[in-house]
N, C-alpha and C. Protein backbone atom coordinates (compact mmCIF):
# COMPACT_ATOMS: atom_id res chain seq x y z
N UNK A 1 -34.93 10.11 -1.61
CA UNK A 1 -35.17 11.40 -1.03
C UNK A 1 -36.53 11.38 -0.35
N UNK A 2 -36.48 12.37 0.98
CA UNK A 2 -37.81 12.18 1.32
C UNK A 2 -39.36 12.89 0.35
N UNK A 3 -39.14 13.57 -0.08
CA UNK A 3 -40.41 14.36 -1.04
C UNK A 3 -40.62 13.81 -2.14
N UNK A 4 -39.74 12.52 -2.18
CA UNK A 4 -40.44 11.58 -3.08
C UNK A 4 -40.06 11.51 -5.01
N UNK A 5 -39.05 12.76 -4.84
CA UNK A 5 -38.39 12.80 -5.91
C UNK A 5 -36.83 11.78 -5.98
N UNK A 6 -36.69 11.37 -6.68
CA UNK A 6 -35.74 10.09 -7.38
C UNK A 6 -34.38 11.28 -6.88
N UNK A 7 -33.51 10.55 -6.77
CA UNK A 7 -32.04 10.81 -6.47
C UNK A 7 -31.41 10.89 -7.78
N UNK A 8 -30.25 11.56 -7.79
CA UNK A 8 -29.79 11.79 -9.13
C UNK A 8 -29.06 10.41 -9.18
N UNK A 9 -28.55 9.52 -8.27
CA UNK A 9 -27.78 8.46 -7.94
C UNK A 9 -29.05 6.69 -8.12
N UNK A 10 -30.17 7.25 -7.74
CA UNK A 10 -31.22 6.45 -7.65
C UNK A 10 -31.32 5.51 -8.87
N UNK A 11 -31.87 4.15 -8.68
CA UNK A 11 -31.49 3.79 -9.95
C UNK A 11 -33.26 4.22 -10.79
N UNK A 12 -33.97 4.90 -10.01
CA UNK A 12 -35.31 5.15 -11.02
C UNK A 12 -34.70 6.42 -11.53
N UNK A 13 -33.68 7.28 -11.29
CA UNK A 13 -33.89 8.41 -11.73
C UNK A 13 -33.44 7.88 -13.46
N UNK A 14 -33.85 9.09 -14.02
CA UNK A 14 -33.39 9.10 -15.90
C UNK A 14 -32.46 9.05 -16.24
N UNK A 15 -31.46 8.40 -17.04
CA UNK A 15 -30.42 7.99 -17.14
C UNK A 15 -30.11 9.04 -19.11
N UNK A 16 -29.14 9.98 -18.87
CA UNK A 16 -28.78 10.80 -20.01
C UNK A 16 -29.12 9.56 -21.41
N UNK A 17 -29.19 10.31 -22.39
CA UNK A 17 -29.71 9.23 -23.44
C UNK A 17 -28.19 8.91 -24.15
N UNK A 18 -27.21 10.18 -23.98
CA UNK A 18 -25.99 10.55 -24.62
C UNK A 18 -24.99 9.84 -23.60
N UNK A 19 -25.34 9.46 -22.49
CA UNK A 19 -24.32 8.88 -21.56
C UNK A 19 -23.33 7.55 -22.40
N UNK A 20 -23.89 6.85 -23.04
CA UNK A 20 -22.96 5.95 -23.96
C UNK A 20 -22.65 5.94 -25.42
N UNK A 21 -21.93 6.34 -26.01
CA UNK A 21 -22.54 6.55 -27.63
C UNK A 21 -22.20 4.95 -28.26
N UNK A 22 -22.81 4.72 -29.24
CA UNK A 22 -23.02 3.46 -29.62
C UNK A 22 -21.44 2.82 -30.01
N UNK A 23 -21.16 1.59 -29.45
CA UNK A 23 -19.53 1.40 -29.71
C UNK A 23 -18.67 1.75 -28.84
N UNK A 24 -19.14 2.38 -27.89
CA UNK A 24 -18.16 3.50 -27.18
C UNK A 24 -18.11 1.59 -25.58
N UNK A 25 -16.85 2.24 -25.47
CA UNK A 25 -16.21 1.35 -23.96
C UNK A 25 -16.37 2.17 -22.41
N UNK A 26 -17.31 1.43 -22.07
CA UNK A 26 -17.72 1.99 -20.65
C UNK A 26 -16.99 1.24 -19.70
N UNK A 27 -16.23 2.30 -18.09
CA UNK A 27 -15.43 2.30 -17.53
C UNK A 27 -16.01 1.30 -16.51
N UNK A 28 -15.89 0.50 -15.77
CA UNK A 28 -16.15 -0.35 -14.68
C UNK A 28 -17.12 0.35 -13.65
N UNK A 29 -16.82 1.79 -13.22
CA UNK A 29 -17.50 2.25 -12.96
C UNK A 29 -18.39 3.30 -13.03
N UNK A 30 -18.57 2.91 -14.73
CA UNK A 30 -20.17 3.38 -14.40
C UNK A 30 -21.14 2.65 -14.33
N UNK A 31 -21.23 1.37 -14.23
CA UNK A 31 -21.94 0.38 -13.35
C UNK A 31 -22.05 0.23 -11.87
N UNK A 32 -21.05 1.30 -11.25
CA UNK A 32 -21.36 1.42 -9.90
C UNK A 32 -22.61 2.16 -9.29
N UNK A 33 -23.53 1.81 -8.46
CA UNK A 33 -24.51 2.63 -7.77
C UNK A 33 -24.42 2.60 -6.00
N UNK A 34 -25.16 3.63 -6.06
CA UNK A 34 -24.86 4.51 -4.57
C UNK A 34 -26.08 3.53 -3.49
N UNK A 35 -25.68 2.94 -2.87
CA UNK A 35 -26.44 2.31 -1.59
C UNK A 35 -26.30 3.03 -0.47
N UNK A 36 -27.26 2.65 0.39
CA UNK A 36 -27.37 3.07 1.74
C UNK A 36 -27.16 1.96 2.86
N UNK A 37 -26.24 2.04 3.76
CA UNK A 37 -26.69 0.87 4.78
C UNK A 37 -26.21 1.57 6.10
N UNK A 38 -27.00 1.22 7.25
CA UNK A 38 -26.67 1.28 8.87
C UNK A 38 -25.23 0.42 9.23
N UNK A 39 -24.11 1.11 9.82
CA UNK A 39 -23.41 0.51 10.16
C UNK A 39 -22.79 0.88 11.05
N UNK A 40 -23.04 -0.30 12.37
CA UNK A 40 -22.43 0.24 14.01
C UNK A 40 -21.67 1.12 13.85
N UNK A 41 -21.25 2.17 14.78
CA UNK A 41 -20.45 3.42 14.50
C UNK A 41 -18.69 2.78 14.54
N UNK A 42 -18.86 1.78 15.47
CA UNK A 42 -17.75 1.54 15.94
C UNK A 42 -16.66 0.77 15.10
N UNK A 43 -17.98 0.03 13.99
CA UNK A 43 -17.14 -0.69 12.72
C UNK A 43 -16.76 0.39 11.79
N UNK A 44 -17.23 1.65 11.84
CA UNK A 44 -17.05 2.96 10.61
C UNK A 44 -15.89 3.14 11.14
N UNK A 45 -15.67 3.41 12.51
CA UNK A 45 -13.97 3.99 12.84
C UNK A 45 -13.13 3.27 12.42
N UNK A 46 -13.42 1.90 12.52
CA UNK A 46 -12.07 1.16 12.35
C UNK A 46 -12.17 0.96 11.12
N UNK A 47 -12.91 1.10 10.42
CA UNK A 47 -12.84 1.22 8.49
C UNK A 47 -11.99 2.22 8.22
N UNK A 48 -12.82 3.56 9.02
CA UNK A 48 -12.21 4.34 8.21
C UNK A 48 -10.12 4.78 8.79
N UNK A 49 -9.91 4.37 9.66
CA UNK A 49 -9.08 3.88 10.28
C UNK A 49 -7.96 3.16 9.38
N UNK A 50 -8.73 2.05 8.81
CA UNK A 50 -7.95 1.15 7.86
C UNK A 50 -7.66 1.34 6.25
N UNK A 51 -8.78 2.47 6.50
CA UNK A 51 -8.69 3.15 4.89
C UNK A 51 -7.67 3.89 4.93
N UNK A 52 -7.30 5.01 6.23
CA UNK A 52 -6.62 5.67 6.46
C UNK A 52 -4.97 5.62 6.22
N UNK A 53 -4.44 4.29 7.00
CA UNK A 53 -3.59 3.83 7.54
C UNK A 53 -3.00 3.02 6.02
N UNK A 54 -4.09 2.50 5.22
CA UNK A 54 -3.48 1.54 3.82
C UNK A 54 -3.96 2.61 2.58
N UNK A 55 -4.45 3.61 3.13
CA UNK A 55 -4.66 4.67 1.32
C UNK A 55 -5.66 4.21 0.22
N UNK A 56 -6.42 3.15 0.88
CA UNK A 56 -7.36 2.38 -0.05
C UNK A 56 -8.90 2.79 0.58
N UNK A 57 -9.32 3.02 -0.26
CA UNK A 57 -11.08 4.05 -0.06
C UNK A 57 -11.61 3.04 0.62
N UNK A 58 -12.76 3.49 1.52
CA UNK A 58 -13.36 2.64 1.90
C UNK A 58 -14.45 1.81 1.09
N UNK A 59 -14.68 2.28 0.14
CA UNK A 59 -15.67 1.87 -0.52
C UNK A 59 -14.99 1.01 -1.35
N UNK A 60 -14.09 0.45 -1.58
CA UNK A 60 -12.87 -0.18 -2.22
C UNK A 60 -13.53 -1.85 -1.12
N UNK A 61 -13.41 -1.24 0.15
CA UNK A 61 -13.07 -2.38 1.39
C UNK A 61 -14.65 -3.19 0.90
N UNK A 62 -15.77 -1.92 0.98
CA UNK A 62 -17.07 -2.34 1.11
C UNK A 62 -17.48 -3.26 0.24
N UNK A 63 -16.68 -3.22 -1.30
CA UNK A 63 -17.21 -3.56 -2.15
C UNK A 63 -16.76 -4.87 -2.32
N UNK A 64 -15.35 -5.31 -1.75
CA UNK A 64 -14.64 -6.58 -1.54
C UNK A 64 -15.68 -7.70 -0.53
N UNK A 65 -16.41 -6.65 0.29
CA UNK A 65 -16.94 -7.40 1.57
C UNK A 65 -17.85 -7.88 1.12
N UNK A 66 -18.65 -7.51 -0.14
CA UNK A 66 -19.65 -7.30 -0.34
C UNK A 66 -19.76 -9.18 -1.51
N UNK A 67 -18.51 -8.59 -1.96
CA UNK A 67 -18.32 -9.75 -3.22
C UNK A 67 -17.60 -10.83 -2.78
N UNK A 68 -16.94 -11.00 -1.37
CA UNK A 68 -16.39 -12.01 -0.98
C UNK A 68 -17.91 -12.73 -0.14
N UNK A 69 -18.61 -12.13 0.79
CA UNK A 69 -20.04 -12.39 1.04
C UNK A 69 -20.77 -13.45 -0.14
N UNK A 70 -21.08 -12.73 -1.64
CA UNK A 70 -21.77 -13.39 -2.22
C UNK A 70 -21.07 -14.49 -2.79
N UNK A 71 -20.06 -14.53 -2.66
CA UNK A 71 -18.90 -15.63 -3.03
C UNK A 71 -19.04 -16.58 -2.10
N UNK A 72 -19.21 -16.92 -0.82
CA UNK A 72 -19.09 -17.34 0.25
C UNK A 72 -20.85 -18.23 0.06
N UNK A 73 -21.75 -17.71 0.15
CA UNK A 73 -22.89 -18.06 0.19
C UNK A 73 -23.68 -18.71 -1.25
N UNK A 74 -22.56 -18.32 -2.70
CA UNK A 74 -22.80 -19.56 -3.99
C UNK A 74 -23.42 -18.63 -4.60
N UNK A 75 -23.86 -16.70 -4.59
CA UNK A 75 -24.26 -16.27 -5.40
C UNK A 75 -23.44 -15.92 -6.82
N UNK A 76 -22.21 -15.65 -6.96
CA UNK A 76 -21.29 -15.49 -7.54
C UNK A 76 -19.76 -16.49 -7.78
N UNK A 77 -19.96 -17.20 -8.55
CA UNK A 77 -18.51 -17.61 -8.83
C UNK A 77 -17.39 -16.57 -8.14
N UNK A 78 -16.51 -17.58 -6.96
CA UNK A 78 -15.39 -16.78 -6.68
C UNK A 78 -14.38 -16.89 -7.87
N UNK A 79 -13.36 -15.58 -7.51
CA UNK A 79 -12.32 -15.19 -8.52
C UNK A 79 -11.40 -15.95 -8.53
N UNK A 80 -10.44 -16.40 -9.47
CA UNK A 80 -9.28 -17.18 -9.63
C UNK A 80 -8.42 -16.39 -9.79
N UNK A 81 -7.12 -16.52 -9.19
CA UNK A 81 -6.45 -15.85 -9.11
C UNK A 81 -5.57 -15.01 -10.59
N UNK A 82 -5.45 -13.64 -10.29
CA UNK A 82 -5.07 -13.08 -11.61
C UNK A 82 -6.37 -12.41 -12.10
N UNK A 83 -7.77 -12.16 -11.50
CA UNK A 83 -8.87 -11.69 -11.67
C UNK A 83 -8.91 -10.37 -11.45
N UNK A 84 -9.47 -9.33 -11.85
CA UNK A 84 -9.74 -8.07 -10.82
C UNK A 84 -11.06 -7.96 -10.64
């Protein structure tokens, strides 16, 4: 945020103390966090285009792009098939 206060999404902001209770099974995503990135307008249409057209979120697409990327470049072991 610009005034310098933490985002409720931010990873500095405070995180509930009650958000996990001890033992308890946390969902896949609540390890997800909110990024920001610039992206040509013209690649957003045809995302959102393709999100449109297959019913799959875009942020679904982003996050594939994101993990096939670090897969590609040796940061992450790629998936074997039968993975999610």
């Amino acid at each position: 945020m610009q005034d310098g206060s933490a985002s409720p999404l931010s990873p500095d902001a405070p995180s509930s103390p009650s958000a996990v209770e001890p033992g308890e099974v946390r969902s896949p995503e609540a390890d997800i966090v909110s990024t920001h990135v610039l992206v040509p307008e013209e690649q957003v249409h045809k995302l959102r285009e393709l999100a449109r057209r297959t019913r799959i979120h875009q942020s679904e697409y982003l996050r594939e792009a994101v993990e096939d990327l670090l897969s590609k470049y040796g940061r992450i072991p790629a998936k074997t098939e039968g993975e999610s």
